[in-house]
Protein backbone atom coordinates (compact mmCIF):
# COMPACT_ATOMS: atom_id res chain seq x y z
CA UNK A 1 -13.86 -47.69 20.95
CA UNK A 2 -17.38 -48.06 22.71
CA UNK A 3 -19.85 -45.56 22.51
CA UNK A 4 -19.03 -43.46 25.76
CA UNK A 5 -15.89 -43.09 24.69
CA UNK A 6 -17.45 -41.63 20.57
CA UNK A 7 -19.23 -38.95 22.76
CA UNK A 8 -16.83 -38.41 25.17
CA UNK A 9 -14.61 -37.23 22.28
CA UNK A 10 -17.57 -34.96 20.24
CA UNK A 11 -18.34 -33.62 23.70
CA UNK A 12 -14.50 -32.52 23.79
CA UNK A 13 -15.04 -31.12 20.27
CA UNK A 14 -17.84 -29.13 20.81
CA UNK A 15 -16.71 -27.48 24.16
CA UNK A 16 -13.57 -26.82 21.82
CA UNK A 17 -15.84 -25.06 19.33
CA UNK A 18 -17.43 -23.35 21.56
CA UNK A 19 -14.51 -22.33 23.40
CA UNK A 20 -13.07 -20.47 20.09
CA UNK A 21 -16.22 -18.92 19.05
CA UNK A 22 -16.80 -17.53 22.55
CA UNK A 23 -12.77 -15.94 22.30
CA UNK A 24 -13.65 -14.64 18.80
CA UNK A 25 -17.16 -13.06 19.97
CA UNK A 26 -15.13 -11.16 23.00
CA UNK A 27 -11.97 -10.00 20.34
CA UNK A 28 -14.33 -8.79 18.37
CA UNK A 29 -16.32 -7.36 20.96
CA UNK A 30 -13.10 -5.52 22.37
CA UNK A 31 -12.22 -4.43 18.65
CA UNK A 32 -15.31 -2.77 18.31
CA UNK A 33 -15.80 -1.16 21.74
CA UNK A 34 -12.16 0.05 20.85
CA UNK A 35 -12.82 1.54 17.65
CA UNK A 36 -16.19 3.33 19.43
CA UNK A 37 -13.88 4.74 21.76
CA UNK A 38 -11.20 6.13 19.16
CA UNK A 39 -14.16 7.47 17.51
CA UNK A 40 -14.94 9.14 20.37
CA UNK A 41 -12.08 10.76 21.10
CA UNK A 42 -11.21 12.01 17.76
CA UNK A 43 -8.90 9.59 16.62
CA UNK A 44 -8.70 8.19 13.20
CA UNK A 45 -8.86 4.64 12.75
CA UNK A 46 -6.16 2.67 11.66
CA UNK A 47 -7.30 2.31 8.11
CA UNK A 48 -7.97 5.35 7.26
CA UNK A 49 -4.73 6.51 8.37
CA UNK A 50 -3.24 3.83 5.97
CA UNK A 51 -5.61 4.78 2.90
CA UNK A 52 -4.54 8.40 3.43
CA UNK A 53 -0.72 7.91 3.95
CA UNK A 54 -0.77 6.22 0.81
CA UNK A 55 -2.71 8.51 -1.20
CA UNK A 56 -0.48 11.20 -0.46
CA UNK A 57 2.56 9.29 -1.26
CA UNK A 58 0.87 8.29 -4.31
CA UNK A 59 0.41 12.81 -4.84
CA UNK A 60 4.31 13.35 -3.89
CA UNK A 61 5.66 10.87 -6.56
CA UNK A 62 6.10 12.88 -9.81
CA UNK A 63 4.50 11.50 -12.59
CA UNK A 64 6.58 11.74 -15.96
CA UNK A 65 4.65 13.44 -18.80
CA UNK A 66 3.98 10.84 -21.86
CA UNK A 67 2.70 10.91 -25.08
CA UNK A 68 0.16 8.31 -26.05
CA UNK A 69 3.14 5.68 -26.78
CA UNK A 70 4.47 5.74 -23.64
CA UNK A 71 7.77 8.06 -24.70
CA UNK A 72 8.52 11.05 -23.27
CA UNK A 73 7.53 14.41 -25.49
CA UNK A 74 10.96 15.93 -26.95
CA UNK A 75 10.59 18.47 -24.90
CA UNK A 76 10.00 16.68 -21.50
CA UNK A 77 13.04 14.47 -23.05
CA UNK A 78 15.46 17.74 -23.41
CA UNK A 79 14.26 18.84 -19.54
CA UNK A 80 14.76 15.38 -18.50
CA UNK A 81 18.94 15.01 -20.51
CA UNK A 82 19.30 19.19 -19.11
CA UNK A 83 18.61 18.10 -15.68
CA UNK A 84 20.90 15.14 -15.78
CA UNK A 85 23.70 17.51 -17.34
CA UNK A 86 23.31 19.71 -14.30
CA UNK A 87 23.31 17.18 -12.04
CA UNK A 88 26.94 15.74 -13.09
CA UNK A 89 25.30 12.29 -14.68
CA UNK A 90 26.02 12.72 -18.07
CA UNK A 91 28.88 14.59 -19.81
CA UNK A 92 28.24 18.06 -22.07
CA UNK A 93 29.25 15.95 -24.48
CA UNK A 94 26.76 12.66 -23.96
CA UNK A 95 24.07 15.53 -24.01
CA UNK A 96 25.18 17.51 -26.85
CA UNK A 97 25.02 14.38 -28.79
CA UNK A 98 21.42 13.37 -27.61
CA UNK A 99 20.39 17.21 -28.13
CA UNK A 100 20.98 16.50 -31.88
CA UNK A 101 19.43 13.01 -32.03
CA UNK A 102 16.13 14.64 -30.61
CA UNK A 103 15.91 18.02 -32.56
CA UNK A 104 17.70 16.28 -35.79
């Protein structure tokens, strides 16, 4: 390969480069002439939607009471065997018997 050729090829590359960073200059020129405009017109951007759909998902999700251990209190435990009693889950008999392995 002679030396024409050598630059001929890095002359290639570099209108390559440049090529790219030009593109990525003008997407992120749109992005942010975008966002300015959302701003503008009251909309919330994208992220923050996301952060605060997920923070109140994060609120709706019921958190189960625990003791330092990780169990459930006795009491949250009863609540917990009552409401699957009422619900059909478990027999009156399955949570008779676990009634008297928690208070016994």
């Amino acid at each position: 390969m002679d030396a024409l050729s050598v630059y001929a090829v890095l002359f290639a590359a570099l209108l390559a480069i440049a090529a790219v960073v030009y593109l990525a200059r003008g997407i992120r020129f749109e992005a942010a002439r975008k966002a300015e405009a959302d701003r503008e017109a009251g909309v919330e951007p994208l992220t923050m939607r996301i952060a605060r759909a997920a923070s109140e998902i994060k609120r709706a999700i019921p958190r189960q009471p625990t003791l330092a251990g990780g169990r459930l209190s006795t009491a949250d435990e009863l609540r917990k065997w009552t409401a699957l009693r009422e619900e059909g889950l478990v027999s009156e008999e399955e949570f008779l018997k676990m009634r008297e392995k928690l208070l016994g």
